[in-house]
N, C-alpha and C. Protein backbone atom coordinates (compact mmCIF):
# COMPACT_ATOMS: atom_id res chain seq x y z
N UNK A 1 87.06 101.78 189.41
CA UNK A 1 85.64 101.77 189.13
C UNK A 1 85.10 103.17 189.35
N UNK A 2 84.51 103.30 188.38
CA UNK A 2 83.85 105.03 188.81
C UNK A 2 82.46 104.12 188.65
N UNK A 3 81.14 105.31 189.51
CA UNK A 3 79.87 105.12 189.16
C UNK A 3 79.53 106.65 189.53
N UNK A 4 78.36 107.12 188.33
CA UNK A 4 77.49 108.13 188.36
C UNK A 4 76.15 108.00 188.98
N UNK A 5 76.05 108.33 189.66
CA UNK A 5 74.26 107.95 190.52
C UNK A 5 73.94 109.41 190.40
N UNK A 6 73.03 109.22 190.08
CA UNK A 6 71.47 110.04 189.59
C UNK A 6 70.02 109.84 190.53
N UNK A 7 70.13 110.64 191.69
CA UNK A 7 69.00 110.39 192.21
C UNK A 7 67.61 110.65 191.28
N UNK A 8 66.73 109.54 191.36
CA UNK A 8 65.37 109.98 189.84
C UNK A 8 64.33 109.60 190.67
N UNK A 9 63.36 110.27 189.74
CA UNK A 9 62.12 109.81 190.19
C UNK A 9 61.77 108.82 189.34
N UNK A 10 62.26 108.46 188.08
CA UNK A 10 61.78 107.38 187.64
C UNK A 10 63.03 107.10 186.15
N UNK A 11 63.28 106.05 185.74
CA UNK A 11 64.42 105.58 184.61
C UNK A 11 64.29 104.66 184.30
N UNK A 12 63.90 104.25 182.72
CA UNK A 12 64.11 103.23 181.94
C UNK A 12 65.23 103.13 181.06
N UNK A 13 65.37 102.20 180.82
CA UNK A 13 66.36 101.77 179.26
C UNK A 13 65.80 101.15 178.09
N UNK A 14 65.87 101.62 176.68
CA UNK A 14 65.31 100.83 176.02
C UNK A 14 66.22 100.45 174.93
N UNK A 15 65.86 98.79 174.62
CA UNK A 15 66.99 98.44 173.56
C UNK A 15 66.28 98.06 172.72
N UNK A 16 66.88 98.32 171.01
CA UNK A 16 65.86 98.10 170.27
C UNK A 16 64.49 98.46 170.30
N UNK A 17 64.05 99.52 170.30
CA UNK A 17 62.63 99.88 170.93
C UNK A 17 61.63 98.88 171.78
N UNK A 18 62.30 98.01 172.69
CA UNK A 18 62.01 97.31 173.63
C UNK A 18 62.60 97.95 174.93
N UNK A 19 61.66 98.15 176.11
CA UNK A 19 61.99 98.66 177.39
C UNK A 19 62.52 97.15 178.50
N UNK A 20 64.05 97.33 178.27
CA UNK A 20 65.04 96.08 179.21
C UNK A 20 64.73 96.43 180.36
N UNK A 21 64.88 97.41 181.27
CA UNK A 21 65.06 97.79 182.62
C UNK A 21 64.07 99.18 183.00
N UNK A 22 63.36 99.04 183.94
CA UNK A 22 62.41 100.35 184.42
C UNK A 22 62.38 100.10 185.72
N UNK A 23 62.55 101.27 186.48
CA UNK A 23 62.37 101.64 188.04
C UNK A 23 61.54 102.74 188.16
N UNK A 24 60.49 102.80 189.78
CA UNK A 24 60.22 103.92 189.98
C UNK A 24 61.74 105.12 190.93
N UNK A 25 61.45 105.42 191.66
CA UNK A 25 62.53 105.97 192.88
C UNK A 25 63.37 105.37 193.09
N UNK A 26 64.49 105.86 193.10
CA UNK A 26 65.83 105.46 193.64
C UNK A 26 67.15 106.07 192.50
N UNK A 27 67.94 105.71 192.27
CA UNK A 27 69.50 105.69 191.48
C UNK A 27 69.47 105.07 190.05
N UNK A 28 69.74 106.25 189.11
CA UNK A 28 70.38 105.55 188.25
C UNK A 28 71.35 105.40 187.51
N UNK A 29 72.13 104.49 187.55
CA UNK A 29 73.82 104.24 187.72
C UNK A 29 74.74 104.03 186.66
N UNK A 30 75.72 104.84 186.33
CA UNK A 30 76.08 104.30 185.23
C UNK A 30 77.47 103.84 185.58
N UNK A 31 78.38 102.88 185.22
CA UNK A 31 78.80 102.36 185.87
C UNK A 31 80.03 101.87 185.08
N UNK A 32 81.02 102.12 185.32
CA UNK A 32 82.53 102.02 184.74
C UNK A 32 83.80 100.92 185.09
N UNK A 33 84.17 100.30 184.38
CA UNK A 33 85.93 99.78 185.16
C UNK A 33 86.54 99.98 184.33
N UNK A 34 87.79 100.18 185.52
CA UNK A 34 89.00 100.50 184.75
C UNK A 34 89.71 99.27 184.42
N UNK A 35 91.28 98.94 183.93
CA UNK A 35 91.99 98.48 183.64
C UNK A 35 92.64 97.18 185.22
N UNK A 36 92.46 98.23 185.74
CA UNK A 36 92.96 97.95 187.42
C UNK A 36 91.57 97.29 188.61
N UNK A 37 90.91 97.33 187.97
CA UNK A 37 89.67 96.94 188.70
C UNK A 37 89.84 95.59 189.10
N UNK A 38 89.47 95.04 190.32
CA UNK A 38 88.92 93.51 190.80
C UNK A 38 87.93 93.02 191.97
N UNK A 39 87.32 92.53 192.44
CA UNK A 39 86.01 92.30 192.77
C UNK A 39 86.75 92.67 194.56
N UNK A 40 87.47 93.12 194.79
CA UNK A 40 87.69 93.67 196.26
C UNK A 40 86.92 94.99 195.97
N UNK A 41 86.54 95.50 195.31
CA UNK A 41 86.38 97.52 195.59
C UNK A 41 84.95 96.75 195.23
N UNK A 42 84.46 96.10 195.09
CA UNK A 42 82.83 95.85 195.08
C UNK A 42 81.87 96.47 196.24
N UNK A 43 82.23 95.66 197.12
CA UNK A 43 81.23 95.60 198.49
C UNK A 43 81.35 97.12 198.82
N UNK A 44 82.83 97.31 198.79
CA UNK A 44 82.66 98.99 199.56
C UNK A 44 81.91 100.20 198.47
N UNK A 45 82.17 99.90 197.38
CA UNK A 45 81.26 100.59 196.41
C UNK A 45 79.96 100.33 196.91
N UNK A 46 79.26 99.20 196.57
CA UNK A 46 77.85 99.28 196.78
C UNK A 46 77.33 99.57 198.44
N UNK A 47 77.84 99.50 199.27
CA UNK A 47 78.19 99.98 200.65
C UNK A 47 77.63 101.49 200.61
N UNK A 48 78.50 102.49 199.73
CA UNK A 48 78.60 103.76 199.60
C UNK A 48 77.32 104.22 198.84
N UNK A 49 76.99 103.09 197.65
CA UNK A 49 75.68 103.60 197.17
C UNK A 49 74.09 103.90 197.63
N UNK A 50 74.57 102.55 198.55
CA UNK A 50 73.09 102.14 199.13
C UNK A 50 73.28 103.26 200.12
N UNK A 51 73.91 103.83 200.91
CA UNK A 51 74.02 104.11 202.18
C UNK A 51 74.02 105.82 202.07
N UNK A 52 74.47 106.25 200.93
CA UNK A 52 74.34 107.89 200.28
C UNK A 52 73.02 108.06 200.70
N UNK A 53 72.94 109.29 202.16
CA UNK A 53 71.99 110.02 202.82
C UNK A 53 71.67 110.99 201.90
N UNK A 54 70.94 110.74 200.56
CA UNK A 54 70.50 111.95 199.58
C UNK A 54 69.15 112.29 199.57
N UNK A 55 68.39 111.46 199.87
CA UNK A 55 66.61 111.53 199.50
C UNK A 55 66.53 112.17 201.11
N UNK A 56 65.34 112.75 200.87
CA UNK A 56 64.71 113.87 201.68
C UNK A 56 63.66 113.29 203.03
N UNK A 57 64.14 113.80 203.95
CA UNK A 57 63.22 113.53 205.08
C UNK A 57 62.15 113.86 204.96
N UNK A 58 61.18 113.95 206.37
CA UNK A 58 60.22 114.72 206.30
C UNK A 58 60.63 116.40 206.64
N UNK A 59 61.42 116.63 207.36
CA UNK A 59 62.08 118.20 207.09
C UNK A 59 62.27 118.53 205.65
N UNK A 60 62.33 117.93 204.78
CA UNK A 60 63.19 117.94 203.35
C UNK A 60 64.42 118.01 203.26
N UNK A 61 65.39 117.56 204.45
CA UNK A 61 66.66 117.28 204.47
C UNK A 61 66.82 116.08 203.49
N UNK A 62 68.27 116.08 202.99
CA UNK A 62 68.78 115.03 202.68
C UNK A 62 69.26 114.10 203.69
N UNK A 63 68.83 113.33 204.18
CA UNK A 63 69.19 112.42 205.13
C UNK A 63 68.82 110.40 205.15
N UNK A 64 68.05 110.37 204.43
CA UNK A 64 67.39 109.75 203.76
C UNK A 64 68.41 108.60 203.17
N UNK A 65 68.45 107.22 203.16
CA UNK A 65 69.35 106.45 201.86
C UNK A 65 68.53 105.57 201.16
N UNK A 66 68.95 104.95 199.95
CA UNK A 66 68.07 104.22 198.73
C UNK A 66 68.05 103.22 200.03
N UNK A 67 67.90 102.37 201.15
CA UNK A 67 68.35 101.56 201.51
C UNK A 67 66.63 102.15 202.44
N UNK A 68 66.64 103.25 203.08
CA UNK A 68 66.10 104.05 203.96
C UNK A 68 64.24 104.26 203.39
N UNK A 69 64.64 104.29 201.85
CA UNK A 69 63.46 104.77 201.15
C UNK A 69 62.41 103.09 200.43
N UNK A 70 63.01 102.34 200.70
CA UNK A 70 62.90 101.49 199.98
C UNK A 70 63.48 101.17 198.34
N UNK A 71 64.20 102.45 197.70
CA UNK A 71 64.56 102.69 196.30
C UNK A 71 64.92 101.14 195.28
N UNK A 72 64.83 101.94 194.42
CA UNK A 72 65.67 100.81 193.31
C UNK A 72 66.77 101.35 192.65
N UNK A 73 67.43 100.66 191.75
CA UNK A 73 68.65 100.98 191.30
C UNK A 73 67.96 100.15 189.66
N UNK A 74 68.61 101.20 188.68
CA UNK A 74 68.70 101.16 187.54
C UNK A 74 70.05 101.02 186.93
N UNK A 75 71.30 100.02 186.50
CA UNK A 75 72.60 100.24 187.26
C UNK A 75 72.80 99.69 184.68
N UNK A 76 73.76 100.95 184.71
CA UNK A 76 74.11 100.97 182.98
C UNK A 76 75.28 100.32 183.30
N UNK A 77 75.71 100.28 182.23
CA UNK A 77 77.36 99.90 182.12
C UNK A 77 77.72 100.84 180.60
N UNK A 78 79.15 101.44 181.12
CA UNK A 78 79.18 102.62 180.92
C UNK A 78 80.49 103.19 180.78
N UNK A 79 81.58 102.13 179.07
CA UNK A 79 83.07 102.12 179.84
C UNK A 79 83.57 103.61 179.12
N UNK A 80 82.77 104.65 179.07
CA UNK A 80 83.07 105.78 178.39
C UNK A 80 82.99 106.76 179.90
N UNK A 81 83.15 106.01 180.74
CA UNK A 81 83.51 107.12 182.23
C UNK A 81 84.80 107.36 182.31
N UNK A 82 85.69 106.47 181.26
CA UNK A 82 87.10 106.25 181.01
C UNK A 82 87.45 106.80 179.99
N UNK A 83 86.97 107.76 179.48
CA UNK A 83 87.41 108.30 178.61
C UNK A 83 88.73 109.33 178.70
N UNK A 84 89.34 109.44 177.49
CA UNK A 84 90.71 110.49 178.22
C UNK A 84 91.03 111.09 176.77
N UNK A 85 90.56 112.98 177.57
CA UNK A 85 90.64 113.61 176.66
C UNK A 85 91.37 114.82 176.85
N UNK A 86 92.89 114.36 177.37
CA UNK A 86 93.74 115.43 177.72
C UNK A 86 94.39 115.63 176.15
N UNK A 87 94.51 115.02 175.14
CA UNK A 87 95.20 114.85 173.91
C UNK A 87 93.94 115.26 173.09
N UNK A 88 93.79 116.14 172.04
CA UNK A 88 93.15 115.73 170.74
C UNK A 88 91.97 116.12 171.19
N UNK A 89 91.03 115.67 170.05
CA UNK A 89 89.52 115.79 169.85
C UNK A 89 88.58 114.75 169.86
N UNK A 90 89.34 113.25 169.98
CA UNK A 90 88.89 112.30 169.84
C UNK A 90 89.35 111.58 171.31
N UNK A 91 88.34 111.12 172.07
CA UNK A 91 88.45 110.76 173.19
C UNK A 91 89.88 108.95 173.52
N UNK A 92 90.29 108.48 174.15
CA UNK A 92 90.69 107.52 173.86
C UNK A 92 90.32 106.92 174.93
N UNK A 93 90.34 105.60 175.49
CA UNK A 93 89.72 104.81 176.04
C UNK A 93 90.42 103.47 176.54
N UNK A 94 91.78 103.78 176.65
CA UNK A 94 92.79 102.84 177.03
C UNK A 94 92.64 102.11 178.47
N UNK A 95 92.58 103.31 179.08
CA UNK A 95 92.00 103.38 180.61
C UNK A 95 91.10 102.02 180.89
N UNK A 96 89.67 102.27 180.07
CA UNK A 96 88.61 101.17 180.25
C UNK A 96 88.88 99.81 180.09
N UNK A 97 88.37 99.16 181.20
CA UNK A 97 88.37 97.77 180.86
C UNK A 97 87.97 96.92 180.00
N UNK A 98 88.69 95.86 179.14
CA UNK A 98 88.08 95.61 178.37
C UNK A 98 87.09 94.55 178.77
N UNK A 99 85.97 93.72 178.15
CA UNK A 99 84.70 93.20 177.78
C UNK A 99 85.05 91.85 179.11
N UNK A 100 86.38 91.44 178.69
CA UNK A 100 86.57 89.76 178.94
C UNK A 100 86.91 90.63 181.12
N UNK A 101 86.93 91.42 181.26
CA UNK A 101 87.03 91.99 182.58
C UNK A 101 85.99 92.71 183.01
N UNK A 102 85.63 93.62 182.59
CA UNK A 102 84.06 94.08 182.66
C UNK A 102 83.01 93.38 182.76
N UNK A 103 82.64 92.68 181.88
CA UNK A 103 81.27 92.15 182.28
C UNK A 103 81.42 91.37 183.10
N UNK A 104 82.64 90.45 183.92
CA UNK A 104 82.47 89.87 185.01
C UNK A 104 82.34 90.92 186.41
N UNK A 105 82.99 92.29 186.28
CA UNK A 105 83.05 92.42 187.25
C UNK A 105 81.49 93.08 187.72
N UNK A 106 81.20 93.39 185.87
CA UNK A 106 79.37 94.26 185.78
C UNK A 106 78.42 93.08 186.27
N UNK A 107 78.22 92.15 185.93
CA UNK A 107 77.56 91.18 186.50
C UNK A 107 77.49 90.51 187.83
N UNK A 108 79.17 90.86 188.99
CA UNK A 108 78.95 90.81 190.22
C UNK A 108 78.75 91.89 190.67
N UNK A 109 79.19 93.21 190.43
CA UNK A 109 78.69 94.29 191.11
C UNK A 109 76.75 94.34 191.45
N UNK A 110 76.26 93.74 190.11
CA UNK A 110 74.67 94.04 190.01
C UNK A 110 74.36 92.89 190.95
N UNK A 111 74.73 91.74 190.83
CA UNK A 111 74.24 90.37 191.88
C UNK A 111 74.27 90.77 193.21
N UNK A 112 75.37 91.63 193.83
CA UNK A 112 75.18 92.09 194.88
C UNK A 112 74.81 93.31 195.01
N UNK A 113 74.34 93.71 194.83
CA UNK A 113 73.09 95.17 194.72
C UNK A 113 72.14 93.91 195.21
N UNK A 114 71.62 93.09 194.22
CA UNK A 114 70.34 92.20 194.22
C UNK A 114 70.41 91.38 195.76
N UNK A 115 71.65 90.82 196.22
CA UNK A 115 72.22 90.08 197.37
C UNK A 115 71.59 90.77 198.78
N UNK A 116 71.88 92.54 198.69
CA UNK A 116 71.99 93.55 199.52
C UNK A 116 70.19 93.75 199.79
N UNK A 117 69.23 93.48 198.81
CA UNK A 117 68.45 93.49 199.14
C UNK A 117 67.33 94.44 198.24
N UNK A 118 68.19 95.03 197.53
CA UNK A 118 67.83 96.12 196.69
C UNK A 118 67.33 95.72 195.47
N UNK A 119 66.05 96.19 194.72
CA UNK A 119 65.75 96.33 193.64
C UNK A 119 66.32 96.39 192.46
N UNK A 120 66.85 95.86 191.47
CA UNK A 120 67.76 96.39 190.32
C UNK A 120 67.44 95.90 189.30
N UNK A 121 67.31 97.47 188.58
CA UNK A 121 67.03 96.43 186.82
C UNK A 121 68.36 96.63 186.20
N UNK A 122 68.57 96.28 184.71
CA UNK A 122 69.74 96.80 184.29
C UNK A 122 69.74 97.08 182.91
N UNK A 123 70.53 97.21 182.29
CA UNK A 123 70.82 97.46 180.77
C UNK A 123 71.68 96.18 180.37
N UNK A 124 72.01 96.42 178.98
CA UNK A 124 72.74 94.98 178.54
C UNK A 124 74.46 95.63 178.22
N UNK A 125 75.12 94.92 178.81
CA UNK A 125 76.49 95.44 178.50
C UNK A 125 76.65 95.05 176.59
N UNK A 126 77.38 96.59 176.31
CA UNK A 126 78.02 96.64 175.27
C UNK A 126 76.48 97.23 174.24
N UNK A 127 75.29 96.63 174.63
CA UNK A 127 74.29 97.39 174.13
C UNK A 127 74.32 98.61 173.75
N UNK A 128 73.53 99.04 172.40
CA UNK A 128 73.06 100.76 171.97
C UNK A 128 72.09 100.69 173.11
N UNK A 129 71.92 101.31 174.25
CA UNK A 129 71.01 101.64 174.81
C UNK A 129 70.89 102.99 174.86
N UNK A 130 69.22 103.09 175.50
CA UNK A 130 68.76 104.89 174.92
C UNK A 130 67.84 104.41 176.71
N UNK A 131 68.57 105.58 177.42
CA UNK A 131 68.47 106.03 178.94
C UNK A 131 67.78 106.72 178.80
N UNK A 132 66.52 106.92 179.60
CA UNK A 132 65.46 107.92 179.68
C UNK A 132 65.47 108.18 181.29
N UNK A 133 65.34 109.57 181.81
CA UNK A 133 65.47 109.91 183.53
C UNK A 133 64.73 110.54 183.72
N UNK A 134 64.08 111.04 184.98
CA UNK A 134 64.06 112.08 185.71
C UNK A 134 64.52 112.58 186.59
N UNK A 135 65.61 113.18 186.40
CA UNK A 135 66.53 113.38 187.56
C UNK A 135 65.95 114.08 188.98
N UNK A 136 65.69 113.61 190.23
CA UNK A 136 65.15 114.25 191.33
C UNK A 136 66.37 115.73 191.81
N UNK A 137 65.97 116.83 191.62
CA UNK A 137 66.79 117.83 192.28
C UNK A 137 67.27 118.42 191.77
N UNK A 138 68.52 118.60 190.67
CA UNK A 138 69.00 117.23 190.25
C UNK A 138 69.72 116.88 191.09
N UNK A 139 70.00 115.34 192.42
CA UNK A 139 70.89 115.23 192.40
C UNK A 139 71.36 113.96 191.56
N UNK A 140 73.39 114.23 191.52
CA UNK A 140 73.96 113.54 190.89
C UNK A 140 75.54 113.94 191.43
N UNK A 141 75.84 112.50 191.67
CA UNK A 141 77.42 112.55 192.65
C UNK A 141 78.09 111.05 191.97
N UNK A 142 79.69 111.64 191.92
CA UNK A 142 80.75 110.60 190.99
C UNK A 142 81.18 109.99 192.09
N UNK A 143 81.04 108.90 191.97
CA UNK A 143 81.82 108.35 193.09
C UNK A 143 83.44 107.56 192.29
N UNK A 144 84.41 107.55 192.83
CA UNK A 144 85.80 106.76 192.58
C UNK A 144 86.04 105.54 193.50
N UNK A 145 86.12 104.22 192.88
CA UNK A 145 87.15 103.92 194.02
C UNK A 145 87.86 103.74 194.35
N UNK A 146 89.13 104.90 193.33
CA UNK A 146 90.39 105.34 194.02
C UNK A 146 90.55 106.26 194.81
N UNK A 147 89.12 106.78 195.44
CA UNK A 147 88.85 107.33 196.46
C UNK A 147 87.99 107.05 197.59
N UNK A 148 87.15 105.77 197.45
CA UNK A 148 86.37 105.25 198.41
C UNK A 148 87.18 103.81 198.98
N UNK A 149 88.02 103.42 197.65
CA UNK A 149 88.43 101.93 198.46
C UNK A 149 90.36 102.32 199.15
N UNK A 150 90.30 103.28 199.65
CA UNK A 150 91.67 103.45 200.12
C UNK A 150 91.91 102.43 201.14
C-alpha cells in the first residue's frame, strides 16, 4: 500500500462536474494497493496518518497531528502509485491491484479512518476524477507499507 498525504488547507473532488467529496484542513490522500496487499497493513497505516506531527503549533512547529487539529481526510484511490517505469515510455501497472482487491481493501481502509473518529470524504474508485488542493507549505510525505508495516 503506498499513500500520498498532502497536508491542505482545503480539497475537493469533482465527478462529472458534480463536487463528490470536500474538506476544509487536514490530508489529502491518494491512495494505492499493490498486488500483495491485505487488510493487516490497514490499522498501522491509518495509525501513521492520523498521528503524522505535521500541522503547526502555536510556535509554528510542526508538532501538531490531523488527530491533534481536529482535521479531515479527503482519501482518492489512486492505482497509478504503481506505476513502473524502469522499461519504455509507457508506464506499466502490473504491480497494482486489481478492482476485485482494491476496492475492498479502499473501502475498509476509508471505514476505518471514519471508525478512528476522523472526518472523511472520498472520491469514487475507478472514477475520472478532477482533484482540486491547496497544498499547506507544501507539505507532502509517501508513506510505504513495506516500510511502516515491518
Amino acid at each position: 500500500m503506498k499513500v500520498v498525504v498532502q497536508r491542505v488547507k482545503e480539497s475537493s473532488v469533482t465527478i462529472d462536474g458534480e463536487v463528490k467529496g470536500q474538506i476544509g484542513k487536514g490530508f489529502m490522500l491518494l491512495v494505492g494497493f499493490s498486488n500483495d496487499d491485505n487488510t493487516s497493513i490497514i490499522d498501522k497505516m491509518i495509525d501513521k496518518i492520523i498521528h503524522l506531527r505535521v500541522f503547526e503549533d502555536e510556535q509554528g512547529k510542526m508538532n501538531l497531528s490531523l488527530s491533534d487539529i481536529n482535521g479531515s481526510i479527503l482519501s482518492i484511490s489512486q492505482f497509478t502509485l504503481y506505476a513502473d517505469c524502469r522499461k519504455g515510455r509507457r508506464p506499466g501497472f502490473t504491480d497494482a491491484a486489481k478492482p476485485d482487491i482494491a476496492i475492498p481493501l479502499y473501502e475498509d481502509f476509508n471505514q476505518k479512518i471514519k471508525e478512528a473518529g476522523i472526518h472523511i470524504e472520498t472520491g469514487v474508485f475507478g472514477a475520472d476524477m478532477k482533484v482540486a488542493l491547496i497544498n499547506d507549505g507544501p507539505v507532502t510525505i509517501i508513506l510505504d507499507s513495506r516500510d511502516i508495516c515491518k
